[in-house]
N, C-alpha and C. Protein backbone atom coordinates (compact mmCIF):
# COMPACT_ATOMS: atom_id res chain seq x y z
N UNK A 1 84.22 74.68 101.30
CA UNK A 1 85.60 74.50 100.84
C UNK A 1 86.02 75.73 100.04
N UNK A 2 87.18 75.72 100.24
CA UNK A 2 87.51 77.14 99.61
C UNK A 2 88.68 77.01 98.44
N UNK A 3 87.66 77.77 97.41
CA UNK A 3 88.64 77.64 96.15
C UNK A 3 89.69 78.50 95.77
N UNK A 4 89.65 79.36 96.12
CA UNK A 4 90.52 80.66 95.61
C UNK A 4 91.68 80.28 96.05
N UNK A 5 92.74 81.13 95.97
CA UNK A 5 94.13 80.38 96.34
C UNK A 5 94.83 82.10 96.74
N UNK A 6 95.39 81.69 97.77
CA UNK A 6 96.27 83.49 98.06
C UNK A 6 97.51 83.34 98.29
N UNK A 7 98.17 83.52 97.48
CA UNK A 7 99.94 83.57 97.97
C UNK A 7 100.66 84.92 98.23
N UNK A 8 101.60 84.50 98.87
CA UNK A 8 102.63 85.79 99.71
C UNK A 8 104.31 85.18 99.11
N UNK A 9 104.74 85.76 98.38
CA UNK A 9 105.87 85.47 97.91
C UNK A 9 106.64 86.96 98.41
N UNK A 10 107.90 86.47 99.36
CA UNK A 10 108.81 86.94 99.88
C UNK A 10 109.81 86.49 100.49
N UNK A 11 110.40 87.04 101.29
CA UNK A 11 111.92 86.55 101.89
C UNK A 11 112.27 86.54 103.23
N UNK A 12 112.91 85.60 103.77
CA UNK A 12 112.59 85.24 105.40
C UNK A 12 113.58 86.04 105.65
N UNK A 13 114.38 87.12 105.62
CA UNK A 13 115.34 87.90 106.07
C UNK A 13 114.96 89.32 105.36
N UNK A 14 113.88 89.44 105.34
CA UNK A 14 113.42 90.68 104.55
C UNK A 14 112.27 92.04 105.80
N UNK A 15 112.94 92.88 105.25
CA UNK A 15 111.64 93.98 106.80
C UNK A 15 110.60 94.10 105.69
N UNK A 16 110.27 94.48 104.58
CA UNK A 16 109.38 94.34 103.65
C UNK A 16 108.14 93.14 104.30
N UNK A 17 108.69 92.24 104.41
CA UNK A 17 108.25 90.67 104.71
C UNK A 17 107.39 90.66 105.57
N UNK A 18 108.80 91.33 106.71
CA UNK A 18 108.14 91.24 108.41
C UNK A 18 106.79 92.53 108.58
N UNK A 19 106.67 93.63 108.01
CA UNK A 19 105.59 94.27 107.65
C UNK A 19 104.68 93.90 106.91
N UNK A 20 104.52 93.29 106.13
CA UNK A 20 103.44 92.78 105.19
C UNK A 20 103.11 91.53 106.24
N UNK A 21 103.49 90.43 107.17
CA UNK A 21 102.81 89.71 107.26
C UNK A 21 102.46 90.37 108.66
N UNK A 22 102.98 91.41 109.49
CA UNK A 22 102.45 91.83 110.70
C UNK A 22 100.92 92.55 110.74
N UNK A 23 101.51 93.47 109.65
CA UNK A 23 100.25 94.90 109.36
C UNK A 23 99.33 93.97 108.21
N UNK A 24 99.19 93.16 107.36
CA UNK A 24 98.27 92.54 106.61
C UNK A 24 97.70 91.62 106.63
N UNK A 25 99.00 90.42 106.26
CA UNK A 25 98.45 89.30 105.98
C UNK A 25 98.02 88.47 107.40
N UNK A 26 98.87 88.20 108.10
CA UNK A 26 98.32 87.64 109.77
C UNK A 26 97.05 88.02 110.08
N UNK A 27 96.64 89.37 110.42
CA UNK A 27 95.58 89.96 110.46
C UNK A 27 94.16 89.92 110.06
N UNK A 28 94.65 89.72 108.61
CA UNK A 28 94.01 88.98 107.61
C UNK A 28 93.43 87.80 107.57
N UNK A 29 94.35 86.55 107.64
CA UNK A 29 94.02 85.43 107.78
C UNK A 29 93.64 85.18 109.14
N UNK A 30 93.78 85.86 110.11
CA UNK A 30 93.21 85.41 111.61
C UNK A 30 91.64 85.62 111.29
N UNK A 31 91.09 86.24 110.52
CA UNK A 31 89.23 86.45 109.83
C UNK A 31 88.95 85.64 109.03
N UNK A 32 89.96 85.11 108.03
CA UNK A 32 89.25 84.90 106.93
C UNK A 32 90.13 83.43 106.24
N UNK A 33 91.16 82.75 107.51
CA UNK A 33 91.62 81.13 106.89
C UNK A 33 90.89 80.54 106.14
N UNK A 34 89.62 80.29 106.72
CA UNK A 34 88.95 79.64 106.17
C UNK A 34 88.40 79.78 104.91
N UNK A 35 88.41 80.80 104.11
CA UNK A 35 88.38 81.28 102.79
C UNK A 35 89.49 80.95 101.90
N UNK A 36 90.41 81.02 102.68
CA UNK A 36 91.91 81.36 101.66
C UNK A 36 92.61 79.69 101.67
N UNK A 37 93.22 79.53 100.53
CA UNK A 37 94.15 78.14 100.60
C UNK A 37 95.35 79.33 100.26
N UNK A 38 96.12 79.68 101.49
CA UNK A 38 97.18 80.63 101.55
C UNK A 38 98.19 79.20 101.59
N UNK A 39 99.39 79.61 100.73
CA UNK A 39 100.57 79.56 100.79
C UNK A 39 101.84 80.53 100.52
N UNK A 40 102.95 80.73 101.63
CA UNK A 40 103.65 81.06 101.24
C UNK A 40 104.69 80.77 100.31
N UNK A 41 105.49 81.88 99.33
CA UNK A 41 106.12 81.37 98.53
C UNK A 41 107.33 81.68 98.30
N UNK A 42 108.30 81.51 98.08
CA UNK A 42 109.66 82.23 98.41
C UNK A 42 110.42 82.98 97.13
N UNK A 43 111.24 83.80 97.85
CA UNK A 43 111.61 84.31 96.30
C UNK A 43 113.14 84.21 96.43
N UNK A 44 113.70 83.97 94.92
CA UNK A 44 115.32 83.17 94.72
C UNK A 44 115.49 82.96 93.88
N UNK A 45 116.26 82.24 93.44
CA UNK A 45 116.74 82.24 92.11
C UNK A 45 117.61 80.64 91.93
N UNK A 46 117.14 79.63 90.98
CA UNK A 46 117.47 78.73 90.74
C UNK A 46 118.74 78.68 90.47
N UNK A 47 119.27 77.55 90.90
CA UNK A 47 121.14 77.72 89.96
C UNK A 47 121.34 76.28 89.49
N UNK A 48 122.28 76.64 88.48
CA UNK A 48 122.69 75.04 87.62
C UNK A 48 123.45 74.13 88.91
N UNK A 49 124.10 75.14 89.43
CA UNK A 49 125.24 74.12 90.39
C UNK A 49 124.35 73.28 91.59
N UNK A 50 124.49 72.20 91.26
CA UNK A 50 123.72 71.03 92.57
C UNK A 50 122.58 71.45 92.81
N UNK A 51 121.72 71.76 92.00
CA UNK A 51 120.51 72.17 92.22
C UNK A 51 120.01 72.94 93.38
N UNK A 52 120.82 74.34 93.02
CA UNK A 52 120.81 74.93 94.94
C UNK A 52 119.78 76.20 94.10
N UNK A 53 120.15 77.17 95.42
CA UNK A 53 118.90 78.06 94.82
C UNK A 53 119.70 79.40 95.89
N UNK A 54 119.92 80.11 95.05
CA UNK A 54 120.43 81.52 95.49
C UNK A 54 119.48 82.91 95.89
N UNK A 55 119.59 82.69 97.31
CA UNK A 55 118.61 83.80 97.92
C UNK A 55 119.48 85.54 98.25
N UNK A 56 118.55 86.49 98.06
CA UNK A 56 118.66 87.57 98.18
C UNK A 56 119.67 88.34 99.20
N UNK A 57 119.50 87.74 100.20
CA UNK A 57 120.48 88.13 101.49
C UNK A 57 121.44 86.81 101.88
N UNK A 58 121.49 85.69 100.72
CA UNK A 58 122.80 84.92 101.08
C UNK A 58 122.35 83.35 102.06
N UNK A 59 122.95 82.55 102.49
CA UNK A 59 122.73 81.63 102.28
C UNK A 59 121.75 81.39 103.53
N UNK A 60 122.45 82.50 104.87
CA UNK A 60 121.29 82.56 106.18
C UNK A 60 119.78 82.46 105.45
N UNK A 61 119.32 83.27 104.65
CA UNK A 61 117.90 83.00 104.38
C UNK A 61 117.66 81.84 103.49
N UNK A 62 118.39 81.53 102.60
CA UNK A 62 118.01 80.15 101.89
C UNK A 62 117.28 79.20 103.04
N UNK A 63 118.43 79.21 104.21
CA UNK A 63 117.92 78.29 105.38
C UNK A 63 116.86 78.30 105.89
N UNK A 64 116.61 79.81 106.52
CA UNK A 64 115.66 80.25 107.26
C UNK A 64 114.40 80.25 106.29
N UNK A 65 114.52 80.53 104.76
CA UNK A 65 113.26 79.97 104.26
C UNK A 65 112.59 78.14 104.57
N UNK A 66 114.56 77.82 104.25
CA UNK A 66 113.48 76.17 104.48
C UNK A 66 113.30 75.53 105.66
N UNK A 67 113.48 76.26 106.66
CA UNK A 67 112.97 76.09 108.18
C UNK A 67 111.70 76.37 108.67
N UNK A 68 111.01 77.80 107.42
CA UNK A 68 109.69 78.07 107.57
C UNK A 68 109.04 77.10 106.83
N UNK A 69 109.49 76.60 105.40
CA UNK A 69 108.59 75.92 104.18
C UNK A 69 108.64 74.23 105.13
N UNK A 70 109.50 73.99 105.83
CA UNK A 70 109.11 72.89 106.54
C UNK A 70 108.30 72.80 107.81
N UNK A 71 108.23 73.97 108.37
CA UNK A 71 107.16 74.39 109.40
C UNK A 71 105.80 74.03 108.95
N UNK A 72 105.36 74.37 107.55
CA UNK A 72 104.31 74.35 106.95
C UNK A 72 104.43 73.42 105.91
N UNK A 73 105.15 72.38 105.92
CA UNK A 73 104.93 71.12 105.43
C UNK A 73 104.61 70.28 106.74
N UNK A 74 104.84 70.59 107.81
CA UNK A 74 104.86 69.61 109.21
C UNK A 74 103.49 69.73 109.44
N UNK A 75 103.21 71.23 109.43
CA UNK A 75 102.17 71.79 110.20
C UNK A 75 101.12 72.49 109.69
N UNK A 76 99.96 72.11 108.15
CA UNK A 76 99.63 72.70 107.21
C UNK A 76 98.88 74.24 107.98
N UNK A 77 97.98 73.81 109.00
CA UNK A 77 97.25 74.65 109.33
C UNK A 77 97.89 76.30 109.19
N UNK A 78 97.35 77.52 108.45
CA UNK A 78 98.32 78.57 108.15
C UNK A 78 98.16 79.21 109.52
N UNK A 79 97.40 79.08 110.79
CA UNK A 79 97.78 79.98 111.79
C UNK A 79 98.58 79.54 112.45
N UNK A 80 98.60 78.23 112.62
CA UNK A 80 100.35 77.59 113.20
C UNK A 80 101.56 78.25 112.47
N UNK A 81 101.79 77.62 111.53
CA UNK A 81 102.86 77.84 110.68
C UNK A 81 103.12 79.19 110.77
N UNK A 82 102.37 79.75 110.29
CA UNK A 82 102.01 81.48 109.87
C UNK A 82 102.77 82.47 111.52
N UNK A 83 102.04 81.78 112.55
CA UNK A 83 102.43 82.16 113.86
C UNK A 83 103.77 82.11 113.87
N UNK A 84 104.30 81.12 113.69
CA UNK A 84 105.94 80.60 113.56
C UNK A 84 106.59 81.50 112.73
N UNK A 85 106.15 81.42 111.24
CA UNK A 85 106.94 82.14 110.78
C UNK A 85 107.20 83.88 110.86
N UNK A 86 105.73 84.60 111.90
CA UNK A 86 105.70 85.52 112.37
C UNK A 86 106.79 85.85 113.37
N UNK A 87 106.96 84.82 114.19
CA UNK A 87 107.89 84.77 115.29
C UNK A 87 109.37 84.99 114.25
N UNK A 88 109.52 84.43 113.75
CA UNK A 88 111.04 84.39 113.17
C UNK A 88 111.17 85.52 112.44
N UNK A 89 110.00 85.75 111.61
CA UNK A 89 110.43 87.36 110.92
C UNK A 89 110.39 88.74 111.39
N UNK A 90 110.24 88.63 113.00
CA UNK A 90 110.19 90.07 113.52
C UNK A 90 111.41 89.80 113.91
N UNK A 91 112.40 88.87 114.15
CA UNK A 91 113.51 89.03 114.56
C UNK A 91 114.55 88.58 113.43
N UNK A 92 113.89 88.82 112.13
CA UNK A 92 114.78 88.51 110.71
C UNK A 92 116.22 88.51 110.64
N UNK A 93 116.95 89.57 111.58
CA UNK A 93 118.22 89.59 111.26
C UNK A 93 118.54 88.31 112.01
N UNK A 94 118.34 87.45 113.00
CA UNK A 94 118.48 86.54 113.40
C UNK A 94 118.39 84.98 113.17
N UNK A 95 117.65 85.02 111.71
CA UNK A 95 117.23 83.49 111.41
C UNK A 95 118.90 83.43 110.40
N UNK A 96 118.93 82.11 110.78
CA UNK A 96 118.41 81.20 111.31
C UNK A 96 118.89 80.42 112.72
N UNK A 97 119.78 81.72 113.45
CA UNK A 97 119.66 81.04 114.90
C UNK A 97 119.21 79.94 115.43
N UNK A 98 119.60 79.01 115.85
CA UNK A 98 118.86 78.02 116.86
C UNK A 98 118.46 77.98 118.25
N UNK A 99 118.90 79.17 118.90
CA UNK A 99 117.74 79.98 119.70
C UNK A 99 116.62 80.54 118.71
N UNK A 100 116.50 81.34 117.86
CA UNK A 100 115.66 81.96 117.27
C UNK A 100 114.41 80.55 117.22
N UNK A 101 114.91 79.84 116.36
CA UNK A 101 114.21 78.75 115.80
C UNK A 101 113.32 77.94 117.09
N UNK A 102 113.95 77.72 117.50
CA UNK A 102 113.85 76.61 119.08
C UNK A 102 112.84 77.56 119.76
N UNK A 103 112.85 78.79 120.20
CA UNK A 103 112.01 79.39 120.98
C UNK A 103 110.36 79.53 119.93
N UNK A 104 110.70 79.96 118.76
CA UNK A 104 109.55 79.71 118.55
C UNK A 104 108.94 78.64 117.57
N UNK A 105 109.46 78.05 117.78
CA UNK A 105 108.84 76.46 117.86
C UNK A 105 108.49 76.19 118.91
N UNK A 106 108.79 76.41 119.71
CA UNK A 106 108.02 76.25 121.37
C UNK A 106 106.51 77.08 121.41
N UNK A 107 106.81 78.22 120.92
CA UNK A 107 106.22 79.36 121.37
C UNK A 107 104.70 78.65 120.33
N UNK A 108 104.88 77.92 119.49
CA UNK A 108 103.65 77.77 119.03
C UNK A 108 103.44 76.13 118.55
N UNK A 109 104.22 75.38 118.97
CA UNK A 109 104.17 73.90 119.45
C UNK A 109 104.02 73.45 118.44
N UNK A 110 105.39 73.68 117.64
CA UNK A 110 106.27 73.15 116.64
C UNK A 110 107.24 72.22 117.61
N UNK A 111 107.32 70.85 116.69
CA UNK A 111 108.81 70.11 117.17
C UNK A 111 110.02 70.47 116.81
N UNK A 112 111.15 71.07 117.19
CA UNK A 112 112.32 71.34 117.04
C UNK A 112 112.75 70.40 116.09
N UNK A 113 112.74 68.99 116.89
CA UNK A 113 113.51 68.16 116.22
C UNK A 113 112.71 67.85 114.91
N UNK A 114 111.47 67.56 115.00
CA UNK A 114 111.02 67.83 113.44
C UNK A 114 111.38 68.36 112.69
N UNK A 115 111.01 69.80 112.96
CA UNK A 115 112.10 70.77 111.97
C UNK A 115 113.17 70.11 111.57
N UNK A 116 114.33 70.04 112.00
CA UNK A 116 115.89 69.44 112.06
C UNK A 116 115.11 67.96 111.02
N UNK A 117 114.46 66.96 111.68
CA UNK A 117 115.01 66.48 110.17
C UNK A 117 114.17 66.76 108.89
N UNK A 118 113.14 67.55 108.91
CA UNK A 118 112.42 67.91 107.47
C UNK A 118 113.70 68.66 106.75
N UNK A 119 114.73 69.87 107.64
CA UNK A 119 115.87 70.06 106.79
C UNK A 119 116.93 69.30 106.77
N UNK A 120 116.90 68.40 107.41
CA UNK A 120 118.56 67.74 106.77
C UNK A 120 118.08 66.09 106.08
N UNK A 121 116.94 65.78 106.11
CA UNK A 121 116.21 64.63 105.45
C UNK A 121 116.76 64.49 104.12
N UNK A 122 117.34 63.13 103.81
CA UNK A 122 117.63 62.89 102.73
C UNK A 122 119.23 63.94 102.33
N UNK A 123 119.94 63.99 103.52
CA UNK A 123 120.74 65.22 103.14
C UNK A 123 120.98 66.50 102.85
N UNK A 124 119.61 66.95 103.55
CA UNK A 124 119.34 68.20 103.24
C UNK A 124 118.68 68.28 101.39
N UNK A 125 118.78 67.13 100.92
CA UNK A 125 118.08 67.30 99.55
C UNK A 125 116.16 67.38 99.76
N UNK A 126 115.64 66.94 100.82
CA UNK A 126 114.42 67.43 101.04
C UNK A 126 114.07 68.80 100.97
N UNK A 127 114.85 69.28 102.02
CA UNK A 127 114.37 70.92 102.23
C UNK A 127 114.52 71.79 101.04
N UNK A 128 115.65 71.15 100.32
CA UNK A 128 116.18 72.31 99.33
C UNK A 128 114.73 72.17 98.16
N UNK A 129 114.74 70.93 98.42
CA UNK A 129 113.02 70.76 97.05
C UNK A 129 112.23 71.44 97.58
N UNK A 130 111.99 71.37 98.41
CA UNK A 130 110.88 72.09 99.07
C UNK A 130 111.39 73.78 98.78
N UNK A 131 112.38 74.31 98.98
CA UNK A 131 112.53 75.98 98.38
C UNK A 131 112.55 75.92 97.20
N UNK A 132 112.64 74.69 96.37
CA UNK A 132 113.49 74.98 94.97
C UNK A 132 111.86 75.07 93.92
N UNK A 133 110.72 74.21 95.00
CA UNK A 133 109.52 74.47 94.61
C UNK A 133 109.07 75.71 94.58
N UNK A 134 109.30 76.16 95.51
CA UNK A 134 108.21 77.28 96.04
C UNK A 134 109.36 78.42 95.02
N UNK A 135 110.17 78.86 95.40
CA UNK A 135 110.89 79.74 94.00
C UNK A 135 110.56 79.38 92.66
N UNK A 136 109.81 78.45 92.23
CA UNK A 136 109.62 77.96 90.96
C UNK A 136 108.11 78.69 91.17
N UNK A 137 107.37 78.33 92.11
CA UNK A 137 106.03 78.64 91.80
C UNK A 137 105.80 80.76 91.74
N UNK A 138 107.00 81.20 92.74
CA UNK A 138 107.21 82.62 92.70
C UNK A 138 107.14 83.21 91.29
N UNK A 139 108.60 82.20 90.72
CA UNK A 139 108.73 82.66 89.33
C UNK A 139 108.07 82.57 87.86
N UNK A 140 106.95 81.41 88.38
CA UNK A 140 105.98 81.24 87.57
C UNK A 140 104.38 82.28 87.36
N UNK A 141 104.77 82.46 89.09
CA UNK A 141 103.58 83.93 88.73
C UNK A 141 104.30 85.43 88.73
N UNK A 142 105.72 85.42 87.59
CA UNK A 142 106.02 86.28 87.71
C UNK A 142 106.26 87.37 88.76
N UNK A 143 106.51 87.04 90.10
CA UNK A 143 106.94 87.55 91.34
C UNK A 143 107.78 87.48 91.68
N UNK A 144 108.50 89.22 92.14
CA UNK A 144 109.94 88.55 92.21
C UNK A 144 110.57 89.78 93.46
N UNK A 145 109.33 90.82 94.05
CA UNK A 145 109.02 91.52 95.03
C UNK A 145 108.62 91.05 96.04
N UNK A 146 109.34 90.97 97.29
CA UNK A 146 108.86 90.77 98.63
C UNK A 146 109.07 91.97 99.21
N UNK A 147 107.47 91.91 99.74
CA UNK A 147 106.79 91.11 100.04
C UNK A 147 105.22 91.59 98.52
N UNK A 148 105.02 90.14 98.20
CA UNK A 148 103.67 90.14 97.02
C UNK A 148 102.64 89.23 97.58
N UNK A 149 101.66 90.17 98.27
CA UNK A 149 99.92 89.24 98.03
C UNK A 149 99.68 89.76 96.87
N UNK A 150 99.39 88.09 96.74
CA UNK A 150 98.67 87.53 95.14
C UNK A 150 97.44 86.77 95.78
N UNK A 151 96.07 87.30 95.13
CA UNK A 151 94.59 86.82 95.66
C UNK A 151 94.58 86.81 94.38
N UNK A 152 93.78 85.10 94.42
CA UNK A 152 93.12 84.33 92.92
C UNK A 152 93.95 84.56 91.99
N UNK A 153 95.05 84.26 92.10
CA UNK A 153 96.05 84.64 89.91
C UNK A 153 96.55 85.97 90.19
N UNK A 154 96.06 87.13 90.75
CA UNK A 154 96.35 88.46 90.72
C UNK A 154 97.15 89.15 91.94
N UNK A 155 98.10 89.85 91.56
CA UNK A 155 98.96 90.93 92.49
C UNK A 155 97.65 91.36 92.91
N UNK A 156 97.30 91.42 94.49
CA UNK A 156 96.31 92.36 95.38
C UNK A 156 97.19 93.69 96.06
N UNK A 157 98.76 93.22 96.63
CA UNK A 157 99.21 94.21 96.59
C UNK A 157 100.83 93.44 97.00
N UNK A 158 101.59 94.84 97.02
CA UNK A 158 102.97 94.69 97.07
C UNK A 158 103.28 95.68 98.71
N UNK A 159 104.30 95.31 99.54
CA UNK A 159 104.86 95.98 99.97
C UNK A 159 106.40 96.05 99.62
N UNK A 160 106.92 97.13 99.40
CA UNK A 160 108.30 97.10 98.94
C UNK A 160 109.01 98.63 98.96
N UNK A 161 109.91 98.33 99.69
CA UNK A 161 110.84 99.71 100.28
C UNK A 161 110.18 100.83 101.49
N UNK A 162 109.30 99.56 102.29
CA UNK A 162 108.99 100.09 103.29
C UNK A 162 107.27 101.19 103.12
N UNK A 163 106.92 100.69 101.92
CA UNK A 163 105.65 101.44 101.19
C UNK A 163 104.92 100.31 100.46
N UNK A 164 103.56 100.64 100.76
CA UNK A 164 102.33 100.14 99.97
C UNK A 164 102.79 100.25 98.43
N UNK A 165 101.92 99.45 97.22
CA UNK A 165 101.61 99.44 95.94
C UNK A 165 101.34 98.86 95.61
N UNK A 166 100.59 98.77 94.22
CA UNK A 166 99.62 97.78 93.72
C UNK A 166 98.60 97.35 94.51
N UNK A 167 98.42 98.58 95.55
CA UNK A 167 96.76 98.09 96.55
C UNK A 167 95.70 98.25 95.56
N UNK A 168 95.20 97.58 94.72
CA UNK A 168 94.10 98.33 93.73
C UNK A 168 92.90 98.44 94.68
N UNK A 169 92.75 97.43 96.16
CA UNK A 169 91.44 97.56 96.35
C UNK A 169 91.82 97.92 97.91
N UNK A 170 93.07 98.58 98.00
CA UNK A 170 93.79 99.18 99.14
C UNK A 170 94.33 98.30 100.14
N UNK A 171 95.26 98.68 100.58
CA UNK A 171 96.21 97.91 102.03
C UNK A 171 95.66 97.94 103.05
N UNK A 172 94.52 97.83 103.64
CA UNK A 172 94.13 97.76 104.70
C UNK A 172 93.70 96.54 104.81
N UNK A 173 93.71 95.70 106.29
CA UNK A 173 93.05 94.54 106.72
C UNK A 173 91.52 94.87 106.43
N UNK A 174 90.92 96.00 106.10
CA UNK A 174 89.49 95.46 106.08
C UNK A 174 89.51 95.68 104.65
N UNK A 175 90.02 95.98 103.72
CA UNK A 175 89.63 95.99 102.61
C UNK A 175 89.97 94.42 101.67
N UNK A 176 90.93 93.89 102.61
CA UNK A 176 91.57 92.81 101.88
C UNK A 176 90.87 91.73 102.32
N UNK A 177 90.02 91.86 103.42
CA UNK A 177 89.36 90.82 103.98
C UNK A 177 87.89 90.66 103.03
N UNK A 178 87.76 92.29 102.82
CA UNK A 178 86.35 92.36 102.00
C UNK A 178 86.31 91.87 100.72
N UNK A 179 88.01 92.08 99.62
CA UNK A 179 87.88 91.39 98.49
C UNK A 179 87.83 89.92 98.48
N UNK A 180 88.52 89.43 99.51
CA UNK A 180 88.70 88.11 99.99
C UNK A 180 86.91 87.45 100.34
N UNK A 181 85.80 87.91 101.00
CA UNK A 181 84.55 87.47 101.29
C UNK A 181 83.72 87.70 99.72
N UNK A 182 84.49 88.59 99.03
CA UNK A 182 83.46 89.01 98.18
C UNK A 182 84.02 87.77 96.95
N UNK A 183 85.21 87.61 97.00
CA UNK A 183 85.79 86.23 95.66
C UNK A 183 84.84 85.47 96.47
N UNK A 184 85.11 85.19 97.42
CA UNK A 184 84.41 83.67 98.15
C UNK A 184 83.01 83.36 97.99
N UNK A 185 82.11 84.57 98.25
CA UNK A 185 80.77 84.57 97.63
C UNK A 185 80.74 84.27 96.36
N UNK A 186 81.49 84.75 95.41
CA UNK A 186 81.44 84.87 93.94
C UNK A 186 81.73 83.77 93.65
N UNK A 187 82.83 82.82 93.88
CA UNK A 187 82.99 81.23 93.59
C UNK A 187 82.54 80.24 93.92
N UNK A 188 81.63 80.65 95.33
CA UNK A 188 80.74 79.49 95.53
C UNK A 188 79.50 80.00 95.87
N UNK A 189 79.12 80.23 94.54
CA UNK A 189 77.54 80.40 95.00
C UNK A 189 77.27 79.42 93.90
């Protein structure tokens, strides 16, 4: 069982995003799921009015986040989900399309209509908890850069403005896989 915890806090309409989970994290977790309790986490900004939550590029991504955060409430496994939300963020300027959505939900055997009601459930007051969480948990580990891997409590690295930083133990899939085997040894031995 795996203790460590790895989060990716970023933005479903972001190229930052769509690079960090193409060139890293996917890559990444296709070696090493089984180590990681990965969740993604979103980044936004809470608001007083009706308990909504104000995203970076406007209300298309608010959505398109909670189309992914319900992908992976439907579907915990992170190479499903993860697959999905890969599909939607190489074509970012497009979410939240319902071609976009629909094809790859197919493409990795997601229910459409699932989706549809995890976001409009309860009036759409489901989905929005579900972002209004995950922006809470962003802003609780002080993250507020997409795209941010965070391994165990700690920034592992940032991509942002189209450039690496904060790689302390470098941006490469094999180096991130290696800090990742080497926590895992270290916590459960």
């Amino acid at each position: 069982m795996s203790t460590q915890q790895g989060i990716n806090a970023y933005r479903s309409k972001c190229p930052d995003a769509r690079d960090c989970l193409l060139d890293l994290v996917l890559p990444t977790m296709q070696q090493v799921s089984d180590k990681v309790d990965f969740r993604l986490s979103y980044i936004g900004r809470a608001t007083n009015r009706d308990d909504a939550v104000e995203c970076m590029h406007g209300a298309d991504e608010c959505l398109g986040n909670i189309i992914e955060l319900c992908a992976a409430s439907l579907y915990p496994d992170p190479k499903r989900y993860l697959g999905f939300t890969m599909c939607m963020t190489r074509d970012y300027q497009h979410i939240p399309q319902e071609s976009l959505v629909s094809d790859c939900a197919l493409e990795f055997g997601i229910s459409f209509d699932e989706l549809n009601n995890c976001i409009s459930k309860d009036n759409g007051q489901f989905g929005m908890n579900l972002l209004r969480e995950s922006v809470k948990r962003s802003a609780e580990a002080n993250v507020s850069t997409s795209c941010t891997v965070r391994l165990n409590e700690t920034v592992r690295c940032v991509r942002d403005g189209g450039a690496w930083s904060k790689c302390t133990g470098g941006s490469s899939v094999s180096s991130l896989v290696h800090d990742i085997n080497q926590l895992y040894e270290k916590l459960n031995q």
